[in-house]
Protein backbone atom coordinates (compact mmCIF):
# COMPACT_ATOMS: atom_id res chain seq x y z
CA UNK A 1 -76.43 45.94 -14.97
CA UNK A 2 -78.83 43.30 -15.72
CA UNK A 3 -79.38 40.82 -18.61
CA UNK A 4 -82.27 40.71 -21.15
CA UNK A 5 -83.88 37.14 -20.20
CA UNK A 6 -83.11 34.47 -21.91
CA UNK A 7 -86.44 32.59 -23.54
CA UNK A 8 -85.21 28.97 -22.38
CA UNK A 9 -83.51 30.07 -19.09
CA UNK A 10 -85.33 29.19 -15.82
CA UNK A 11 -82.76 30.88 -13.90
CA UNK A 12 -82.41 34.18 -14.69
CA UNK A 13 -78.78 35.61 -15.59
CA UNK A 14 -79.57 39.03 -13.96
CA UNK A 15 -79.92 37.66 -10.85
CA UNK A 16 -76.06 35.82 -11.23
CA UNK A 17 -74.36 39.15 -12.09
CA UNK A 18 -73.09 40.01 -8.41
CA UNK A 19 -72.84 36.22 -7.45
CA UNK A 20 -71.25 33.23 -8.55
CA UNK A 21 -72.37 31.20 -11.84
CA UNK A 22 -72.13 27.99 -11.97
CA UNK A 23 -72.78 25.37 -14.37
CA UNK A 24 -73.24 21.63 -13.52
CA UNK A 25 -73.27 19.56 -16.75
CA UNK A 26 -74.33 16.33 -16.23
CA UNK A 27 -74.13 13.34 -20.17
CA UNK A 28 -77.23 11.53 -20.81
CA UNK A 29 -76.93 8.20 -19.78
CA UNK A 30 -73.20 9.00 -20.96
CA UNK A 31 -72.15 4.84 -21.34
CA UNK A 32 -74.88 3.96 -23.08
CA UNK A 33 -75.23 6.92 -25.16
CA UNK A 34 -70.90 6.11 -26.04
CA UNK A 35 -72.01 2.54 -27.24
CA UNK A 36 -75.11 3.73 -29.18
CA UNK A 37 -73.06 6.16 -30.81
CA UNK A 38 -70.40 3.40 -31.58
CA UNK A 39 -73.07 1.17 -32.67
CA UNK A 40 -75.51 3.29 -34.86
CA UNK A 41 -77.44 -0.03 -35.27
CA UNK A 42 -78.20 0.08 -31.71
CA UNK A 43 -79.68 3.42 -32.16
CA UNK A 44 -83.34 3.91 -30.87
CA UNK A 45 -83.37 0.44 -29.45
CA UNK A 46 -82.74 -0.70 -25.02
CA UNK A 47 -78.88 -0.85 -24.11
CA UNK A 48 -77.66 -2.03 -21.51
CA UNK A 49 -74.24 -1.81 -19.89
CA UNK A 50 -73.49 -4.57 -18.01
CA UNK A 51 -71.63 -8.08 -17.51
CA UNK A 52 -74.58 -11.01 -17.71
CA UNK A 53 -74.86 -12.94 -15.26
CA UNK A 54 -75.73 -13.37 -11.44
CA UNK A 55 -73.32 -11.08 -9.70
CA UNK A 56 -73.68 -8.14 -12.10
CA UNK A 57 -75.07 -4.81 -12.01
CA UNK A 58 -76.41 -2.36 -14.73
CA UNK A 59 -73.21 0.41 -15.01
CA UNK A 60 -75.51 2.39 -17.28
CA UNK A 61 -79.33 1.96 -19.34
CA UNK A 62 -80.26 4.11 -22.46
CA UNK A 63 -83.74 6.12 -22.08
CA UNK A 64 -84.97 3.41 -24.07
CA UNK A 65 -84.38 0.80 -21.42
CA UNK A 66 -85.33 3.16 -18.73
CA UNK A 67 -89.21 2.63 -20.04
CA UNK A 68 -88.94 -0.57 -18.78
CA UNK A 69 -87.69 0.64 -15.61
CA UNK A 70 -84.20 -0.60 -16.19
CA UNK A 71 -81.84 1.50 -14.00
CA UNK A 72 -77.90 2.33 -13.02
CA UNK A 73 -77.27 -0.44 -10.33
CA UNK A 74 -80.20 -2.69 -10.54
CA UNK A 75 -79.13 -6.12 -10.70
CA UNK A 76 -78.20 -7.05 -14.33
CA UNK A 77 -80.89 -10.28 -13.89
CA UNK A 78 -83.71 -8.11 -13.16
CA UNK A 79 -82.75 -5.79 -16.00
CA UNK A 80 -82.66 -8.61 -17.95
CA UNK A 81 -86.39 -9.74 -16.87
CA UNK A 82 -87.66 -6.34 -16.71
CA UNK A 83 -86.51 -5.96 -20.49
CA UNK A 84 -85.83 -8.97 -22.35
CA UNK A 85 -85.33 -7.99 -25.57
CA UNK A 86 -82.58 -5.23 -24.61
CA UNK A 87 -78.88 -4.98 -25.77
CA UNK A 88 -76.78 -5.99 -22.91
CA UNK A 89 -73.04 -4.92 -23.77
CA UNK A 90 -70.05 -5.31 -20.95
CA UNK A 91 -68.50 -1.54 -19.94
CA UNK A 92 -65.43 -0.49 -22.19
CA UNK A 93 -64.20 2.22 -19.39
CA UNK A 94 -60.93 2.97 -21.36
CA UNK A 95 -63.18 3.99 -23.91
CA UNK A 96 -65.29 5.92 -21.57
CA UNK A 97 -62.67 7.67 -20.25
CA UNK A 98 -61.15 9.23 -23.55
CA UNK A 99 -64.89 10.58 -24.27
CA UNK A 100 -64.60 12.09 -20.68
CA UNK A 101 -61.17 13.08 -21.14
CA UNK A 102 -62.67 14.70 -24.67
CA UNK A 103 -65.20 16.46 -22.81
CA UNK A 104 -63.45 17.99 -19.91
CA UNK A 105 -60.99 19.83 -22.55
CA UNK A 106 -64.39 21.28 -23.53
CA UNK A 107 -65.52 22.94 -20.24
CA UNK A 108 -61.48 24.47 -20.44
CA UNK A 109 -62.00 26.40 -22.69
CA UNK A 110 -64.84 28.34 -20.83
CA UNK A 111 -62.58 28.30 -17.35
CA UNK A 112 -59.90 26.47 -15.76
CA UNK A 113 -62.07 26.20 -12.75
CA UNK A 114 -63.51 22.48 -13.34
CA UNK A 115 -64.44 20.22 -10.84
CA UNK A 116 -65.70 16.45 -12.13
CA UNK A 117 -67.63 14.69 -10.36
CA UNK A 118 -67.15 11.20 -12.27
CA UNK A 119 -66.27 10.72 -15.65
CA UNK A 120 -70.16 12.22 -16.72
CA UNK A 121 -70.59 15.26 -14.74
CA UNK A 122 -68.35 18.47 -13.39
CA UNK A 123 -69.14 21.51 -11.87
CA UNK A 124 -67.73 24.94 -13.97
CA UNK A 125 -67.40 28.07 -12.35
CA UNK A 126 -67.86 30.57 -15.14
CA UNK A 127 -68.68 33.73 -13.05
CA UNK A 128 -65.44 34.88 -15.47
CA UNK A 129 -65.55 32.17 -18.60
CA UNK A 130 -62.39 32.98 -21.08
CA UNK A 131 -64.63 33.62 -24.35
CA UNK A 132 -66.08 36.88 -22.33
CA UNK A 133 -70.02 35.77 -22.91
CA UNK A 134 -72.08 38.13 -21.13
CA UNK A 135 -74.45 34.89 -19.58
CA UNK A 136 -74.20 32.07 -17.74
CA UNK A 137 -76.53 30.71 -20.21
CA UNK A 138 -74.98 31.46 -22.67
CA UNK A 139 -71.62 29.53 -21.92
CA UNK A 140 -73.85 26.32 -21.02
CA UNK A 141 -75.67 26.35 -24.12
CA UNK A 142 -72.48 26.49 -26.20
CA UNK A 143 -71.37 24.47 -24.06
CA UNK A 144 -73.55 21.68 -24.66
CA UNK A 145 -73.19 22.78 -28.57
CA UNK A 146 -69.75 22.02 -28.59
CA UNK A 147 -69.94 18.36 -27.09
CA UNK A 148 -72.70 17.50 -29.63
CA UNK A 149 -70.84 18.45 -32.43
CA UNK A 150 -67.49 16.77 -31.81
CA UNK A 151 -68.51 14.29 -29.65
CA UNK A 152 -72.04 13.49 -31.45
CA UNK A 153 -73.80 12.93 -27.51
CA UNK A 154 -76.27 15.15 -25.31
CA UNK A 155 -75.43 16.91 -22.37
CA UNK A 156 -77.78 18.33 -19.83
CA UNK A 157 -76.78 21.29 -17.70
CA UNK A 158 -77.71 23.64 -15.12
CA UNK A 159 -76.82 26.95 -14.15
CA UNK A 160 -77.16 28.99 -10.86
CA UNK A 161 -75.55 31.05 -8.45
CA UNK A 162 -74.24 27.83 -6.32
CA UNK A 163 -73.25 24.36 -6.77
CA UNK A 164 -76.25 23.15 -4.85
CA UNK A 165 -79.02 24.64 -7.03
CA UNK A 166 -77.00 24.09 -10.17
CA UNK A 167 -76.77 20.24 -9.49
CA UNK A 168 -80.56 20.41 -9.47
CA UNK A 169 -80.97 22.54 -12.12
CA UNK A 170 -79.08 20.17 -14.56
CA UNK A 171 -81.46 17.13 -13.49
CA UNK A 172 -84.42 19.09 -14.09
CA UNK A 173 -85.20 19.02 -18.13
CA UNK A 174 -83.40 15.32 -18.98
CA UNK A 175 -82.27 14.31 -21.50
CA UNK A 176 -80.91 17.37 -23.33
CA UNK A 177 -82.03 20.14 -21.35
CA UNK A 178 -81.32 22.87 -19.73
CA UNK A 179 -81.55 24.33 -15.70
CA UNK A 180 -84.83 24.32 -13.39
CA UNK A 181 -84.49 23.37 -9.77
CA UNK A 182 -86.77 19.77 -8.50
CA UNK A 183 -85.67 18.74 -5.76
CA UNK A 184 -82.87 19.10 -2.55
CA UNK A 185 -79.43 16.68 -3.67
CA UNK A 186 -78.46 14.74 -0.86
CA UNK A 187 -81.58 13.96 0.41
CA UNK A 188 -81.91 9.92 0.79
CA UNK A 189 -85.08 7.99 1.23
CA UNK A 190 -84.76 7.89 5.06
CA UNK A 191 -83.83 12.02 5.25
CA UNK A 192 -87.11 12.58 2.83
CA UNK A 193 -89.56 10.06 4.87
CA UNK A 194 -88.12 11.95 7.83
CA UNK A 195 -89.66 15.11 6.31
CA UNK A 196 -92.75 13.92 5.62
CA UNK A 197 -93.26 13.12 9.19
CA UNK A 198 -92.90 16.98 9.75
CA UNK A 199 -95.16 17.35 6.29
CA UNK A 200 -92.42 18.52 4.56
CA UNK A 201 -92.61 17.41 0.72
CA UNK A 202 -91.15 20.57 -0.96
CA UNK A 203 -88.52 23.33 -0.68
CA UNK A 204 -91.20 26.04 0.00
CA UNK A 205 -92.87 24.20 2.99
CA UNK A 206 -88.86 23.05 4.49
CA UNK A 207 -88.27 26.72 4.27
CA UNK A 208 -91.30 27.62 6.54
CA UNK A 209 -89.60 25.28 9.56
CA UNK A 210 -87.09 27.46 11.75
CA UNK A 211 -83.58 26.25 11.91
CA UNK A 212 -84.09 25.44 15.68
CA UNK A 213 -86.71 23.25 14.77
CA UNK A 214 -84.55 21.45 11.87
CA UNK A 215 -81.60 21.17 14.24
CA UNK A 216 -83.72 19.62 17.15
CA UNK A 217 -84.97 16.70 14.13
CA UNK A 218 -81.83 16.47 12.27
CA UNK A 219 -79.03 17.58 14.08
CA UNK A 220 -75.67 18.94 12.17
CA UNK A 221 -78.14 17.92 8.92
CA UNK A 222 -80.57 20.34 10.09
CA UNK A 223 -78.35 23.48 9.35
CA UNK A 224 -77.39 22.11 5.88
CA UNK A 225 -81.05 22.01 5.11
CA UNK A 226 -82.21 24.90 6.34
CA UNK A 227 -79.53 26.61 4.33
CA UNK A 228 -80.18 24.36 1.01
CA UNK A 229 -84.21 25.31 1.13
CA UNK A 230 -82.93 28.90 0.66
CA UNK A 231 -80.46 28.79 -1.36
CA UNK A 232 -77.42 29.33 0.33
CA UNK A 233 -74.21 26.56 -0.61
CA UNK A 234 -71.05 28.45 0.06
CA UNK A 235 -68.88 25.48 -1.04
CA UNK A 236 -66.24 26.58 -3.96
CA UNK A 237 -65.58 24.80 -7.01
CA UNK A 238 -62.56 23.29 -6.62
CA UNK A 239 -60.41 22.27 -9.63
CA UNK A 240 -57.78 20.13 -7.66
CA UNK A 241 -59.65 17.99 -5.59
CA UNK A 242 -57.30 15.42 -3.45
CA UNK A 243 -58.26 11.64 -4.24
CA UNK A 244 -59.79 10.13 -1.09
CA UNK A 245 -60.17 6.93 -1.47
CA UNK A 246 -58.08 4.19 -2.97
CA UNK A 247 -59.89 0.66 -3.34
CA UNK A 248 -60.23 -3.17 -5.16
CA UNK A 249 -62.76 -5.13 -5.56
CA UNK A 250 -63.94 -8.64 -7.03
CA UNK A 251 -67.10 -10.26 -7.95
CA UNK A 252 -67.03 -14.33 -7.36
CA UNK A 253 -69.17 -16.09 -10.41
CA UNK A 254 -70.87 -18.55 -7.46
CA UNK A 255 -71.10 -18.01 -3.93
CA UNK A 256 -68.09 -18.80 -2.16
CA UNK A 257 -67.32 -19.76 2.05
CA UNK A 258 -65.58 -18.06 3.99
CA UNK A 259 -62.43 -20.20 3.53
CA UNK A 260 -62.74 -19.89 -0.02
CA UNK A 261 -62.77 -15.69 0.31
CA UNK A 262 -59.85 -15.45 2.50
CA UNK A 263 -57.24 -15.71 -0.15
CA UNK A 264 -58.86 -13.21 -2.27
CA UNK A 265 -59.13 -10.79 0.82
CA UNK A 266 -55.58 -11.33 0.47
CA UNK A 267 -54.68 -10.43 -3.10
CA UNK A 268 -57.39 -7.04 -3.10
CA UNK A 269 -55.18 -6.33 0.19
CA UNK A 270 -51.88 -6.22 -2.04
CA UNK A 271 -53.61 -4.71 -4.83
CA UNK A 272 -54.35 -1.60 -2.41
CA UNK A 273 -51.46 -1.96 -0.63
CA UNK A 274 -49.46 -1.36 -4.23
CA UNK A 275 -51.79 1.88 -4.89
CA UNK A 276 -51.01 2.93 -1.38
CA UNK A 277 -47.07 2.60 -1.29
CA UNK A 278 -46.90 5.66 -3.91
CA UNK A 279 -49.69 7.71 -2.42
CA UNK A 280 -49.14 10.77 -0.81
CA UNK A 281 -50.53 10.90 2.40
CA UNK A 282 -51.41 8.23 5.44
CA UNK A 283 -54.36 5.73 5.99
CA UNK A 284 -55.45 4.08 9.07
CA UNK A 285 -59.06 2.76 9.03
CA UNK A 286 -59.61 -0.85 7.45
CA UNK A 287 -63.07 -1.22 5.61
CA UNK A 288 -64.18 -4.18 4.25
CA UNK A 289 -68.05 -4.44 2.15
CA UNK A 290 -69.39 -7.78 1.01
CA UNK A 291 -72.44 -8.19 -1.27
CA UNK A 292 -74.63 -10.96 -0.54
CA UNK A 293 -76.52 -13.18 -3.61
CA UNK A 294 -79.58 -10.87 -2.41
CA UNK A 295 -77.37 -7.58 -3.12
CA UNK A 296 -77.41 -7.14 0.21
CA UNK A 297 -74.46 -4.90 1.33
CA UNK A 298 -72.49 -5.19 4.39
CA UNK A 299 -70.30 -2.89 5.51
CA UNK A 300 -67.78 -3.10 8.66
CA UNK A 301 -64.33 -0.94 9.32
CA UNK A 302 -61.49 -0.79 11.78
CA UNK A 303 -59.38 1.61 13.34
CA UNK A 304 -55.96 0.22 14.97
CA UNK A 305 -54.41 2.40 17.53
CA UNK A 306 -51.43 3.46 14.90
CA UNK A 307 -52.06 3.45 11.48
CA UNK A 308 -51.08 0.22 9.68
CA UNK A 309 -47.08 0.57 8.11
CA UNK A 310 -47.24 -2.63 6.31
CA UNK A 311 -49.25 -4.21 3.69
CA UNK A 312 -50.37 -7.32 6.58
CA UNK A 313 -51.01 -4.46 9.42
CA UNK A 314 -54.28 -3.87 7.39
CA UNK A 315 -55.20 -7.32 7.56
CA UNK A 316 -57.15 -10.29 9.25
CA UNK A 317 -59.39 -8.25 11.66
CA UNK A 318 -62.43 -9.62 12.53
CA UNK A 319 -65.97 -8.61 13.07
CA UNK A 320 -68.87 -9.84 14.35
CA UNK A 321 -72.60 -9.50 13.94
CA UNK A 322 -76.46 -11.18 15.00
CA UNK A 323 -76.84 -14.81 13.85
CA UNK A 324 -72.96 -15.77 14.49
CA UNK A 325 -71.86 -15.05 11.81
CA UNK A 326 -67.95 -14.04 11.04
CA UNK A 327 -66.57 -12.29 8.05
CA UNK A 328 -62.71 -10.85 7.55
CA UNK A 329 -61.22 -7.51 6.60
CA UNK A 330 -58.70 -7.23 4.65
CA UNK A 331 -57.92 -3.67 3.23
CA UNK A 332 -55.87 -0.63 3.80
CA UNK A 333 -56.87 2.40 4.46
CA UNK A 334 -58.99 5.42 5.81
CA UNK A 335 -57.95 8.23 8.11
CA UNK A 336 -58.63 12.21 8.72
CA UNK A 337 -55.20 12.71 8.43
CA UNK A 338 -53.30 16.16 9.68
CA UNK A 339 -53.52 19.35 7.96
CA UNK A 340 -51.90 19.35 4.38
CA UNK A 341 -51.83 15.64 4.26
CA UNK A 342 -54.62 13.33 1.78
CA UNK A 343 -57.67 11.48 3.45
CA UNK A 344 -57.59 7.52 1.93
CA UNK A 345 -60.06 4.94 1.98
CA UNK A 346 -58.97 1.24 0.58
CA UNK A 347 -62.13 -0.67 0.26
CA UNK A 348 -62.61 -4.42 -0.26
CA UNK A 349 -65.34 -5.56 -1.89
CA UNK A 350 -66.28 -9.09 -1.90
CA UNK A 351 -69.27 -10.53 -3.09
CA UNK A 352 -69.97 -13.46 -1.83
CA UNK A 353 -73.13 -15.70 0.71
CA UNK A 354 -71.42 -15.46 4.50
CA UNK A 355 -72.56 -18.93 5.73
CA UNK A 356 -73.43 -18.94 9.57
CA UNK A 357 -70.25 -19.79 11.98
């Protein structure tokens, strides 16, 4: 039996009864918004979370800062240019983390079938939520209630009959809004100029393009968009996620040689290797990413013949690339492991200029 419509909807709970509904809730610029909130003098003014200095990145901008075109990963100096009279305040992820924590015991009360994303967004399957509300709507609009009240910050969220649409939904009507469907998630600048080669700049006109067609262009990535421009995203929400990857990382204050990295190499290798020892679960692939003084990122990897059994088997491999120059891996570990066991990724991350061999 279908639902009366709901005035602020734009996707309509009578077309959810015989399917899934899900709800994607997504904070408003969620660190920011924690510090403003800790901070009511920093209310209605730019904040930005991030570490001054050369090496640093913005972890998170308030909406006021995004007028200046501040934005999440931007290089802190540029932030700093683009908006020179904004807060900058270093990330307190403890902090952030017992907000999320906070949160999350929110969406459980609706259903025990929560999947975050990151500490700021999860998906909630609430095709049966525990209260009994007759709407999807419904549950995301209390929902979002409930967080403002006890945690005094907005939440945008979307609802739909599939994670995909849902996840677009949510994006739609920020800050504090509610559902409507933009744009395809997943879709990078090189998949969307692809598109536009085939004069493809919305869902209706990808949906006009047979999947033979898409396949020929795209490959494997052809299928998933054909499927996405009509709405089909099979993929369950899945409350127990395994953890699959496992990494350390370090930014240098100056720029450093390659003599100079080595030993740190070394300690992020131990710091995995520690994480690793009481994982469930088997690596094997060694990735190492370095971030040039340009934030320029380099990634290389390595796959020994037998996964690495020791802390030092996931060392001191060595890549090279054009211009001669030589940098070092030094992490543990990535592998499609057999059925029932954990996939895990150590990553290295060093941030430093490679100078040429």
């Amino acid at each position: 039996m279908s639902q009366p419509p709901v005035p602020d909807s734009h996707v309509a709970d009578a077309a959810l009864t015989t399917q899934r509904k899900i709800v994607h809730v997504d904070m408003d610029a969620f660190y920011a918004s924690v510090e403003q909130r800790d901070h009511p003098e920093w209310r209605g003014r730019p904040v930005i979370v991030a570490w001054r200095g050369m090496r640093s990145v913005v972890c998170a901008a308030s909406y006021e800062a995004r007028v200046f075109g501040v934005r999440s990963a931007m290089p802190a100096t540029r932030a700093e240019r683009l908006c020179p009279d904004a807060i900058f305040t270093p990330p307190d992820f403890p902090r952030y983390r017992a907000v999320s924590t906070q949160i999350r015991a929110i969406f459980h009360r609706y259903t025990d079938l929560v999947e975050p994303l990151s500490l700021d967004e999860a998906y909630l399957d609430v095709t049966h939520n525990k209260p009994g509300l007759a709407t999807a709507t419904a549950v995301a609009r209390q929902i979002r209630a409930e967080i403002r009240a006890e945690t005094e910050l907005n939440a945008s969220a979307g609802v739909a009959p599939n994670k995909f649409l849902a996840k677009i939904a949510s994006d739609w009507r920020k800050p504090d809004g509610l559902f409507v469907i933009r744009k395809l998630p997943g879709v990078g600048g090189a998949t969307e100029k692809a598109l536009a080669e085939l004069g493809i700049a919305t869902v209706e006109q990808l949906r006009a393009h047979p999947l033979a067609e898409l396949r020929a262009r795209f490959g494997k990535q052809g299928r998933r968009l054909y499927e996405l421009a009509r709405g089909i995203d099979e993929r369950a929400v899945c409350p127990d996620q395994p953890r699959r990857s496992l990494s350390a990382e370090t930014t240098f204050e100056n720029d450093r040689t390659l003599s100079e990295v080595a030993p740190a190499i070394d300690d992020l290798a131990a710091r995995v290797w520690r994480h690793v020892e009481g994982a469930e679960g088997q690596g094997h692939t060694v990735v190492l990413k370095l971030k040039t003084s340009e934030f320029r990122t380099i990634t290389r990897s390595h796959t020994p013949a037998a996964p690495p059994a020791a802390e030092r088997g996931g060392r001191s491999q060595q890549f090279s690339r054009r211009g001669g120059r030589r940098y070092t891996t030094g992490a543990v570990l990535s592998s499609d492991a057999p059925r029932g066991f954990t996939l895990w990724r150590a990553r290295q991350v060093q941030r430093a200029r490679l100078p040429a061999a």
